[in-house]
C-alpha atoms as a PDB file:
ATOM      1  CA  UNK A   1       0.000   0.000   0.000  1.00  0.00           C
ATOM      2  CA  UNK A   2       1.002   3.718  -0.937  1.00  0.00           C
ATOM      3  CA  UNK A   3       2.024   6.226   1.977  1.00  0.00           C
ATOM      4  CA  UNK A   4       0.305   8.623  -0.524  1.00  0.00           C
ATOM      5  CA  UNK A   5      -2.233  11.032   1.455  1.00  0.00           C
ATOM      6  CA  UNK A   6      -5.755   9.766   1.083  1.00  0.00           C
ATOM      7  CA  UNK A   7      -8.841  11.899   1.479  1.00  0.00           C
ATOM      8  CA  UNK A   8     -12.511  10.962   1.667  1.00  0.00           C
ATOM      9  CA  UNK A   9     -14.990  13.288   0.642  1.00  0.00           C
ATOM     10  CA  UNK A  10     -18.502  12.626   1.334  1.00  0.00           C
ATOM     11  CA  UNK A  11     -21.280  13.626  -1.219  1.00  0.00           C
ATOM     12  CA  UNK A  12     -18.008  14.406  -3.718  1.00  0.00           C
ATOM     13  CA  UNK A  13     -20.324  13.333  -7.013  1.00  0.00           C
ATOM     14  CA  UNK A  14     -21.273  16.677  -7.878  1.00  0.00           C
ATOM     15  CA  UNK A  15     -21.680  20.699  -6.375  1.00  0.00           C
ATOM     16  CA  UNK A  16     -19.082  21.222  -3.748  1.00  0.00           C
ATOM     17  CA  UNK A  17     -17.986  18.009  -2.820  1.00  0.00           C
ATOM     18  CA  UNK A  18     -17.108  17.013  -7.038  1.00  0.00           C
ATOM     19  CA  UNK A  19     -15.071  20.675  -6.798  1.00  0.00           C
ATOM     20  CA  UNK A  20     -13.189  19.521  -3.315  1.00  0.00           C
ATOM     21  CA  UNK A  21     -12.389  15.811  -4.622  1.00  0.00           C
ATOM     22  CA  UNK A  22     -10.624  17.820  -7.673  1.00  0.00           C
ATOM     23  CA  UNK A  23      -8.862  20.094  -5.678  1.00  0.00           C
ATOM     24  CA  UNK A  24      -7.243  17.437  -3.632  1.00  0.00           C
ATOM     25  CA  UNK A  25      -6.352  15.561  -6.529  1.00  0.00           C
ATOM     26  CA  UNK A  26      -4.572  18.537  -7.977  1.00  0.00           C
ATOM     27  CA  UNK A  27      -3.032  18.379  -4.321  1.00  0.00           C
ATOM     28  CA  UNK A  28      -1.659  15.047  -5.115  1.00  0.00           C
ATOM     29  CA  UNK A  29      -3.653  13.088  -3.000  1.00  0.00           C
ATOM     30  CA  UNK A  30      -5.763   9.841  -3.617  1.00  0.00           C
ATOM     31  CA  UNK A  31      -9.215  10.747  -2.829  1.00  0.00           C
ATOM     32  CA  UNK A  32     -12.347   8.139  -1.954  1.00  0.00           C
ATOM     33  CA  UNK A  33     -15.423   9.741  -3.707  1.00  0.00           C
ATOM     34  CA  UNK A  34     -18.735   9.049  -1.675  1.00  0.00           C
ATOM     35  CA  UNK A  35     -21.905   9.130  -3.019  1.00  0.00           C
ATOM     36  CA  UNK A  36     -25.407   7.987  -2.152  1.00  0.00           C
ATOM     37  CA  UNK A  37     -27.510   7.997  -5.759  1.00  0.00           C
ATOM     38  CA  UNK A  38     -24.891   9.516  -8.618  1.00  0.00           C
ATOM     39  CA  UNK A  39     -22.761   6.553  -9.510  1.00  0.00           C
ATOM     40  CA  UNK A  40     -22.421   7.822 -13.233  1.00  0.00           C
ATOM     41  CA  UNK A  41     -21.299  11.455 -11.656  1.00  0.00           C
ATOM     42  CA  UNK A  42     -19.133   9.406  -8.997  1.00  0.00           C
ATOM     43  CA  UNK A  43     -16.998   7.461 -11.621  1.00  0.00           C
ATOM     44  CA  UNK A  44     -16.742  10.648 -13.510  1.00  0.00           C
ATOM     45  CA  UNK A  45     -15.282  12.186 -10.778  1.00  0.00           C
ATOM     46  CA  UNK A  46     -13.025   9.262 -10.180  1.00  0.00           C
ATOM     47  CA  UNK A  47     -11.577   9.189 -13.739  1.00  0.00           C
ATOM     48  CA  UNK A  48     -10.730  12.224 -13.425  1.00  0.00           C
ATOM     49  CA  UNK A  49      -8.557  11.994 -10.373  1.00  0.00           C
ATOM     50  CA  UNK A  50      -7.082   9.177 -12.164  1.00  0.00           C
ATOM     51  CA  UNK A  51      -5.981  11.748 -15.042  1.00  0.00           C
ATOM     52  CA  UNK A  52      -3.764  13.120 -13.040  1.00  0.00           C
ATOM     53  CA  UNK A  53      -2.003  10.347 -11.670  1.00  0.00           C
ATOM     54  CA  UNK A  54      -3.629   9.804  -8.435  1.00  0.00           C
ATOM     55  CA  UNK A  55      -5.787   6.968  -7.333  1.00  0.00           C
ATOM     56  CA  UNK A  56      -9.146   7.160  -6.669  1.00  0.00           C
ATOM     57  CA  UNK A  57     -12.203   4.915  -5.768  1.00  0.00           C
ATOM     58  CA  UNK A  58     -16.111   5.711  -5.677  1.00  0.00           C
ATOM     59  CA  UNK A  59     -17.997   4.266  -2.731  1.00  0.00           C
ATOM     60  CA  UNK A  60     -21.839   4.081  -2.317  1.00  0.00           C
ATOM     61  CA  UNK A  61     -22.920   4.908   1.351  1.00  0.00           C
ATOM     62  CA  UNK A  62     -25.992   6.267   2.563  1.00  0.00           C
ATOM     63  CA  UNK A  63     -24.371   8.892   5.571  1.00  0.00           C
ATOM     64  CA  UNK A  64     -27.291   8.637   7.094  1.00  0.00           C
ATOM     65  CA  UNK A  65     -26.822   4.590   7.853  1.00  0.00           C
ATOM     66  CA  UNK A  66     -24.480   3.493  10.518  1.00  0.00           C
ATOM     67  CA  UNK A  67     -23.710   0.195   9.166  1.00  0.00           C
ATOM     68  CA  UNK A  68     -23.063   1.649   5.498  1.00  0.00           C
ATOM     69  CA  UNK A  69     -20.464   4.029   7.083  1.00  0.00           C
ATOM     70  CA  UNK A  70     -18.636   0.937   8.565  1.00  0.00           C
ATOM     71  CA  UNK A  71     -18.825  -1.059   5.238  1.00  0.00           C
ATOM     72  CA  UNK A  72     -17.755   2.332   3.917  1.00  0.00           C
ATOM     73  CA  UNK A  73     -14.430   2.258   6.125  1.00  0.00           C
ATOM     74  CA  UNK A  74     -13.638  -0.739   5.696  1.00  0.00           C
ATOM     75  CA  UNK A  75     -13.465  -0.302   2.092  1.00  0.00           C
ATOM     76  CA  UNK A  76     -10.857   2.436   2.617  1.00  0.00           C
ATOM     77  CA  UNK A  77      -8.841   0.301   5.002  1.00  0.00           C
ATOM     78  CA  UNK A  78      -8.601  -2.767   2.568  1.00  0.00           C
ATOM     79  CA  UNK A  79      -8.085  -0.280  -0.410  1.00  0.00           C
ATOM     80  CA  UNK A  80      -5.400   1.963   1.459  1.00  0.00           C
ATOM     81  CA  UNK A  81      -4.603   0.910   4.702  1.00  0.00           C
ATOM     82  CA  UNK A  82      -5.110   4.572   5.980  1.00  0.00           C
ATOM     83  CA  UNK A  83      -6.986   7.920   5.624  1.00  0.00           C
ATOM     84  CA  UNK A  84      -5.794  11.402   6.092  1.00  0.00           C
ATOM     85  CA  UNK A  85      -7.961  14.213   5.314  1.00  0.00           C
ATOM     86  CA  UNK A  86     -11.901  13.613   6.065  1.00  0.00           C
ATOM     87  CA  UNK A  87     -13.959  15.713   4.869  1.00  0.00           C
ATOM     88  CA  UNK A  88     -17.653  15.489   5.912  1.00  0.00           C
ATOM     89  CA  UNK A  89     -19.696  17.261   2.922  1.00  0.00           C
ATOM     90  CA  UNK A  90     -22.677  15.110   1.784  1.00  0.00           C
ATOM     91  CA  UNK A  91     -26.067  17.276   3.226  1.00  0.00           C
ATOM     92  CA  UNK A  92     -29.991  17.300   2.724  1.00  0.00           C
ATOM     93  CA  UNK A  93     -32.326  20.220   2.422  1.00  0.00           C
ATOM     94  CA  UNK A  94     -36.194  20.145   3.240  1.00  0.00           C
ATOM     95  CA  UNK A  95     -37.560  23.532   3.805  1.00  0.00           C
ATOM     96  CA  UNK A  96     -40.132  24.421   5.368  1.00  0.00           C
ATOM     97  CA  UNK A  97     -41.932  26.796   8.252  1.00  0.00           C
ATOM     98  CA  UNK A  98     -41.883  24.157  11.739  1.00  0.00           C
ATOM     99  CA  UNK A  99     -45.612  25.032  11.534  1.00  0.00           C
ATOM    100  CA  UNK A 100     -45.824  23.179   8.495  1.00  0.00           C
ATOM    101  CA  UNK A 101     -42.409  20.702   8.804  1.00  0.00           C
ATOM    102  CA  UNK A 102     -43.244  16.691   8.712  1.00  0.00           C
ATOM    103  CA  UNK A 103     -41.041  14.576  11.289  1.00  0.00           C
ATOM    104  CA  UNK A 104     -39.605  13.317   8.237  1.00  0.00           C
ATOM    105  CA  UNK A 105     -38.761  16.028   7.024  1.00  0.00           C
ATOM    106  CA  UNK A 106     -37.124  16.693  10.431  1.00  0.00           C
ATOM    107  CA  UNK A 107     -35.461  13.499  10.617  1.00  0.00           C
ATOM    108  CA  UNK A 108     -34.156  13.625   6.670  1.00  0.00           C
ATOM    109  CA  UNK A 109     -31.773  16.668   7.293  1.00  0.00           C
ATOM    110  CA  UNK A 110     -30.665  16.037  10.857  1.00  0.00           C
ATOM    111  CA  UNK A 111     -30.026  11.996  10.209  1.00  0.00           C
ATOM    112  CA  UNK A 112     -28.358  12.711   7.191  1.00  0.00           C
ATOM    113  CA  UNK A 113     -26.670  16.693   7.987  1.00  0.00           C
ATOM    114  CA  UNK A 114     -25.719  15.828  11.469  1.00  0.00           C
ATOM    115  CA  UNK A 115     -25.913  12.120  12.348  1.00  0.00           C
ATOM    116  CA  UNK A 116     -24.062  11.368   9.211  1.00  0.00           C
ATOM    117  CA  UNK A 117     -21.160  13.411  10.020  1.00  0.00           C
ATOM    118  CA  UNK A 118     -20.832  11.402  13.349  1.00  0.00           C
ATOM    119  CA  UNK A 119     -21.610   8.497  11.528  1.00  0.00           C
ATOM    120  CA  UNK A 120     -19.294   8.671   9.121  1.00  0.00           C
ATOM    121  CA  UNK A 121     -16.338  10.352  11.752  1.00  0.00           C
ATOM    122  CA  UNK A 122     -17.257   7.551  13.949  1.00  0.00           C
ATOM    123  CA  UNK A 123     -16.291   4.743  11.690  1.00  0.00           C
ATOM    124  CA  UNK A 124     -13.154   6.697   9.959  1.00  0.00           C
ATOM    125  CA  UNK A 125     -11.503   7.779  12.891  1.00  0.00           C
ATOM    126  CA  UNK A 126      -9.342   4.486  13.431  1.00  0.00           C
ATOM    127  CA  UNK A 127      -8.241   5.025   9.893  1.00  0.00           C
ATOM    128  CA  UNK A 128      -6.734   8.668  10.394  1.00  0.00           C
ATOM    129  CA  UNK A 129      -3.192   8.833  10.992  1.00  0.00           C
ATOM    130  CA  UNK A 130      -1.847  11.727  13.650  1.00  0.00           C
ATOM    131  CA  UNK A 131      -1.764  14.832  12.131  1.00  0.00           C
ATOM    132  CA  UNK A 132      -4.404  14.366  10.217  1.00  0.00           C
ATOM    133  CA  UNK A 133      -7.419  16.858   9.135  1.00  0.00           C
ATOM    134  CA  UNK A 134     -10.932  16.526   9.786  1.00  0.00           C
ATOM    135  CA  UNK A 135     -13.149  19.697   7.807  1.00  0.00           C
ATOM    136  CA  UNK A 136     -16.755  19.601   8.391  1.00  0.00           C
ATOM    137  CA  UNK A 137     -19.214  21.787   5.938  1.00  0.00           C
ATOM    138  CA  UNK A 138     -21.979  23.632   7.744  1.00  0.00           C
ATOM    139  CA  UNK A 139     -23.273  26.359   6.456  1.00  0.00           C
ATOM    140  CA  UNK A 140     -23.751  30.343   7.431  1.00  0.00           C
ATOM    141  CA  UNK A 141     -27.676  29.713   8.570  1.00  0.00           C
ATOM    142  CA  UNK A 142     -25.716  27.025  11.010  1.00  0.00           C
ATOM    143  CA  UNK A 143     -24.705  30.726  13.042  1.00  0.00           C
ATOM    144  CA  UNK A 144     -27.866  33.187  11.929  1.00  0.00           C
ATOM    145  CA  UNK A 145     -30.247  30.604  11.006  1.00  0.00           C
ATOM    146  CA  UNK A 146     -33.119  30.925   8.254  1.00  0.00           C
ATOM    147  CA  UNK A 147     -36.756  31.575   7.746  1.00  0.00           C
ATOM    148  CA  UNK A 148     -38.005  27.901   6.919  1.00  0.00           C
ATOM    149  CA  UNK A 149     -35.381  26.486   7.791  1.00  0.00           C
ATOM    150  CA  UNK A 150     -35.410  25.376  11.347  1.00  0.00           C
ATOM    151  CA  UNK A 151     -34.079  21.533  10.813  1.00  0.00           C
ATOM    152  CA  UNK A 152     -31.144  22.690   8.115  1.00  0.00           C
ATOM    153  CA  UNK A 153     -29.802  25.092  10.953  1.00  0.00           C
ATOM    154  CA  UNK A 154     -30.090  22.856  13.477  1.00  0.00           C
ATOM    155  CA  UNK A 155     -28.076  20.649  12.204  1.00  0.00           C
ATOM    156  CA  UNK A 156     -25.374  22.636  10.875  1.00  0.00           C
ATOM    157  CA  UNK A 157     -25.300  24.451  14.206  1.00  0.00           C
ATOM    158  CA  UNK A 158     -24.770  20.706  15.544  1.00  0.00           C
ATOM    159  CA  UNK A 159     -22.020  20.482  13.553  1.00  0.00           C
ATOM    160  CA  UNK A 160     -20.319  23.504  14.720  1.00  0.00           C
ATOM    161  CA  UNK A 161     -20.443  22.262  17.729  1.00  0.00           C
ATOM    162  CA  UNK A 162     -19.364  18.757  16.768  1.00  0.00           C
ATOM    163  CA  UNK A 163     -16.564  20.647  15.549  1.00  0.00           C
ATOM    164  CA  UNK A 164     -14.943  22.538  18.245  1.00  0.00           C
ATOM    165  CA  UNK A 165     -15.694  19.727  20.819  1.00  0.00           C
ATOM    166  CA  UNK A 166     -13.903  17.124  18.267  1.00  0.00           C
ATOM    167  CA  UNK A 167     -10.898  19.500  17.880  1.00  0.00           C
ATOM    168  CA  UNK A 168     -10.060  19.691  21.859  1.00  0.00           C
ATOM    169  CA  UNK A 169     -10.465  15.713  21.703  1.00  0.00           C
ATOM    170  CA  UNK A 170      -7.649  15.181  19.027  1.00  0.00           C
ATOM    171  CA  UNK A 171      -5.023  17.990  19.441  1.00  0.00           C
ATOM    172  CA  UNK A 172      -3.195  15.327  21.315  1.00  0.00           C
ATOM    173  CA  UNK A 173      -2.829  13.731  18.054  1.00  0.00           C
ATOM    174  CA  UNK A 174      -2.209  16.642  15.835  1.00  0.00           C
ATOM    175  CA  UNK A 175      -5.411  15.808  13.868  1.00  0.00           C
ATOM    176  CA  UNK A 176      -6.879  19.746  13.503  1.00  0.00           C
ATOM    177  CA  UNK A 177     -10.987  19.712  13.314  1.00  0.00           C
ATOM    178  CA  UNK A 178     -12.551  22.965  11.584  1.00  0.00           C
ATOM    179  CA  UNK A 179     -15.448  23.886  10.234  1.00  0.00           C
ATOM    180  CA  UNK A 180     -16.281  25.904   6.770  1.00  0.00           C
ATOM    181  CA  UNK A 181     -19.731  27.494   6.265  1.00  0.00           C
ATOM    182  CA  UNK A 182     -20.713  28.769   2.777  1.00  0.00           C
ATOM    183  CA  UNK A 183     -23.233  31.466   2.381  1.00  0.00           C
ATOM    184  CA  UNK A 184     -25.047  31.033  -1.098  1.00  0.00           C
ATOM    185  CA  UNK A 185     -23.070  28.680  -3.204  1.00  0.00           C
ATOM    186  CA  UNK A 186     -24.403  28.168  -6.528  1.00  0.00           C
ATOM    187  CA  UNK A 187     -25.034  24.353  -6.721  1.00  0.00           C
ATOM    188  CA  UNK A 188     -27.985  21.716  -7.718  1.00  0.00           C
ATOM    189  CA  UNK A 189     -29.278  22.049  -4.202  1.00  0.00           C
ATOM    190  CA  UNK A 190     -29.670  26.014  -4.664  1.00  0.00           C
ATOM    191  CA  UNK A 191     -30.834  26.631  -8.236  1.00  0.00           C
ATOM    192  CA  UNK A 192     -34.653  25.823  -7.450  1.00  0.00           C
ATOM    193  CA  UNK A 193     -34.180  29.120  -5.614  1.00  0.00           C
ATOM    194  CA  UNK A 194     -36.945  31.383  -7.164  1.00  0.00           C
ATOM    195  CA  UNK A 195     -35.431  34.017  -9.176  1.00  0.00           C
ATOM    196  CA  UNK A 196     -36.558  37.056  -6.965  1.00  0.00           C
ATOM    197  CA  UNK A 197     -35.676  35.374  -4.369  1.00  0.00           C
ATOM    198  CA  UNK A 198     -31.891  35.023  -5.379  1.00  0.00           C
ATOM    199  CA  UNK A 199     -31.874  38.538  -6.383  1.00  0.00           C
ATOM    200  CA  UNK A 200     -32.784  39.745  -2.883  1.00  0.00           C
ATOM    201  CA  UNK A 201     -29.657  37.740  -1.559  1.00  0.00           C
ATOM    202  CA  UNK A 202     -27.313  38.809  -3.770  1.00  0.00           C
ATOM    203  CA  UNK A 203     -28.013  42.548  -2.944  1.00  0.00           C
ATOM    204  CA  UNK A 204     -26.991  41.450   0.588  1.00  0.00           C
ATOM    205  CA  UNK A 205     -23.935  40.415  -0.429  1.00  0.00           C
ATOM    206  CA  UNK A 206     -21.665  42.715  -0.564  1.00  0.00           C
ATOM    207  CA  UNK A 207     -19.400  41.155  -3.110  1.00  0.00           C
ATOM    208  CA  UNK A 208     -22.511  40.858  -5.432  1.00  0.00           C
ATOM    209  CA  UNK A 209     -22.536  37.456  -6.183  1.00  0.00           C
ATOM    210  CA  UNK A 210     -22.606  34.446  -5.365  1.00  0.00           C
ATOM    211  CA  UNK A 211     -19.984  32.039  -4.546  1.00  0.00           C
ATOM    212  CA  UNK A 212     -19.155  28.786  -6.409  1.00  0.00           C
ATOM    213  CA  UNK A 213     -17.915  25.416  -5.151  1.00  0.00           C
ATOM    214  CA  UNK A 214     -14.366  26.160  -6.390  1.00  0.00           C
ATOM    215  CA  UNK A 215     -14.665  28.819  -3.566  1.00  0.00           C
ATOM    216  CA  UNK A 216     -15.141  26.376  -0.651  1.00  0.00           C
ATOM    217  CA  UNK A 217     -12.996  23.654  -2.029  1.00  0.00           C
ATOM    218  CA  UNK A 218     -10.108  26.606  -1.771  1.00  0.00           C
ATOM    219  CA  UNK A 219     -10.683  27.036   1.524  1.00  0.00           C
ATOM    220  CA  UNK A 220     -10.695  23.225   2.334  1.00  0.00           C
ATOM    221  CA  UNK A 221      -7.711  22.585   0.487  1.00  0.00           C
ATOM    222  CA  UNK A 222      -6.090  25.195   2.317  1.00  0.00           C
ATOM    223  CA  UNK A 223      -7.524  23.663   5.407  1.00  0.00           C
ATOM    224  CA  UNK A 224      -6.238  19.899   4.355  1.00  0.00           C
ATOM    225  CA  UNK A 225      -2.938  21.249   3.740  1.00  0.00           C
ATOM    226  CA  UNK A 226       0.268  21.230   6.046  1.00  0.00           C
ATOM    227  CA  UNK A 227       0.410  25.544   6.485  1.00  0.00           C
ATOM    228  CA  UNK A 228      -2.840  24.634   8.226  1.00  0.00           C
ATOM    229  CA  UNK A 229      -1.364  23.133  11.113  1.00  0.00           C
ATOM    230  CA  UNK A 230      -1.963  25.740  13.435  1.00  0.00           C
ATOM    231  CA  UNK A 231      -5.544  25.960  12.907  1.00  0.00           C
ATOM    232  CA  UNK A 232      -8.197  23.574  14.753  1.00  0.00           C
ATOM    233  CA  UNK A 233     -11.523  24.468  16.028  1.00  0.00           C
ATOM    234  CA  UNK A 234     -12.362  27.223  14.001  1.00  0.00           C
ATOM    235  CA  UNK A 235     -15.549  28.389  11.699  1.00  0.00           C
ATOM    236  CA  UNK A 236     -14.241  30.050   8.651  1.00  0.00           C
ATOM    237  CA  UNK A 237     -17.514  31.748   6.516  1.00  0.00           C
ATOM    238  CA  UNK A 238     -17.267  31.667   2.695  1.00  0.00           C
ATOM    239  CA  UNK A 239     -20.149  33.709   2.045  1.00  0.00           C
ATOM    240  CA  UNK A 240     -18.712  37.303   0.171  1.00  0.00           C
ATOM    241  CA  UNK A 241     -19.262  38.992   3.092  1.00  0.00           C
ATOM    242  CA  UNK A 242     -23.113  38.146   3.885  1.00  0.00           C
ATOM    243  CA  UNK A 243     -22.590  37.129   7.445  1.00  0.00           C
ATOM    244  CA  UNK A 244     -20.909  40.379   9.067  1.00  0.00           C
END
C-alpha cells in the first residue's frame, strides 16, 4: 500500500464536494469519492482523479446509515490501509416553516446533515493517521439561522459544535478539526431558488454574487494542507461577506 495522502470526501459526485475531490487531486492526494444515488457522476469524478495520476475509488454509502459508514471504512482500510484528510460534505435540504415541517422532514436533514457526520467520523476515525485533518461543511444559517429552515440550521449548528468539541479531543494527536460554512453557493441544491428570491440575496452580499464550489474547495484545500497546522476548532464563513 502507498504512503500517498488519502482523502474521503462525502457527497463528492457533484456541487461542492465534485469541486473539493478535484482540488485534492490537484493536491496530489488519492481521494475516496462518496456518493449515495450519482454513480455515473461518482466514476466521472473518479476518472478524473485518475488523469492526473492519483488513485481514486467511488464508494456508495448512505451517511445517514451506521452500518453503510462501517462497510464504507472498511473499504478504505482494505483499499489503502489509511486515511488522512476527512472531509464530511454530503447534506440534505427540506424547507419548510416548523408550523408546516413533517417529522420526516425533520429526521431527513438532521439523520443525514448531522448524524451522518458522526456516523461517518465515527467509523473513519481508526483510519486517520496523527496529524491528520478533519473539515466539516456547515453552512452560514448554522450561526444566523433561516426563515423555513429550522431543521437545516439545526443541524449545521450541531455540527459547529461537533466541531470545536472534536478538535479539543484530538489535538493530542495533531489531527486539527474545523469547520467551513458557505453562504449562497451556486449548486444543484440552490438553483430551485426562485429568481426574486436570489436577487434579494445577492443585494446582501456585498461582493454581489454568489460564490461557487471552487470557492469552498479553496478554503478546504487550504484547510487539508500542512500551512494549516496551526488551525483547529475554528468556523471560517465563505459567504462574500453576507454574514458580518
Amino acid at each position: 500500500m502507498s504512503d500517498k495522502k488519502v482523502a474521503l470526501v462525502t457527497g463528492a459526485s457533484r456541487g461542492i464536494g465534485k469541486a473539493i475531490a478535484e482540488k485534492k487531486k490537484k493536491n496530489g492526494a488519492n481521494v475516496v469519492v462518496n456518493y449515495n444515488k450519482d454513480e455515473k457522476e461518482a466514476v466521472a469524478v473518479v476518472e478524473e482523479i485518475k488523469k492526473n495520476g492519483a488513485e481514486g475509488v467511488a464508494v456508495k454509502a448512505d451517511i445517514s446509515n451506521f452500518e453503510e459508514c462501517a462497510a464504507m471504512a472498511e473499504v478504505i482500510n482494505k483499499k489503502f490501509g489509511h486515511l488522512d484528510i476527512l472531509v464530511n460534505n454530503a447534506g440534505a435540504l427540506a424547507d419548510k416553516t416548523l408550523k408546516n415541517m413533517t417529522k420526516e422532514q425533520w429526521g431527513l436533514v438532521i439523520n443525514t446533515n448531522l448524524n451522518g457526520t458522526f456516523n461517518v467520523t465515527k467509523n473513519a476515525f481508526p483510519l486517520i493517521r496523527d496529524g491528520g485533518r478533519i473539515i466539516n461543511i456547515s453552512s452560514i444559517i448554522g450561526i444566523s439561522g433561516n426563515f423555513g429552515q429550522t431543521n437545516y440550521a439545526a443541524s449545521k449548528a450541531g455540527i459547529i459544535g461537533f466541531t470545536k468539541s472534536l478538535a479539543k479531543e484530538l489535538g493530542k494527536r495533531r489531527i486539527t478539526v474545523n469547520a467551513v460554512a458557505p453562504g449562497f453557493i451556486e449548486t444543484h441544491m440552490t438553483k430551485n431558488v426562485p429568481f426574486i428570491r436570489k436577487k434579494i440575496m445577492m443585494a446582501m452580499v456585498p461582493l454581489g454574487r454568489a460564490g461557487l464550489p471552487e470557492d469552498v474547495a479553496s478554503l478546504v484545500g487550504f484547510l487539508a494542507s500542512d500551512k494549516a497546522g496551526y488551525i483547529t476548532g475554528e468556523v471560517i464563513c465563505v459567504d462574500g461577506g453576507l454574514s458580518f
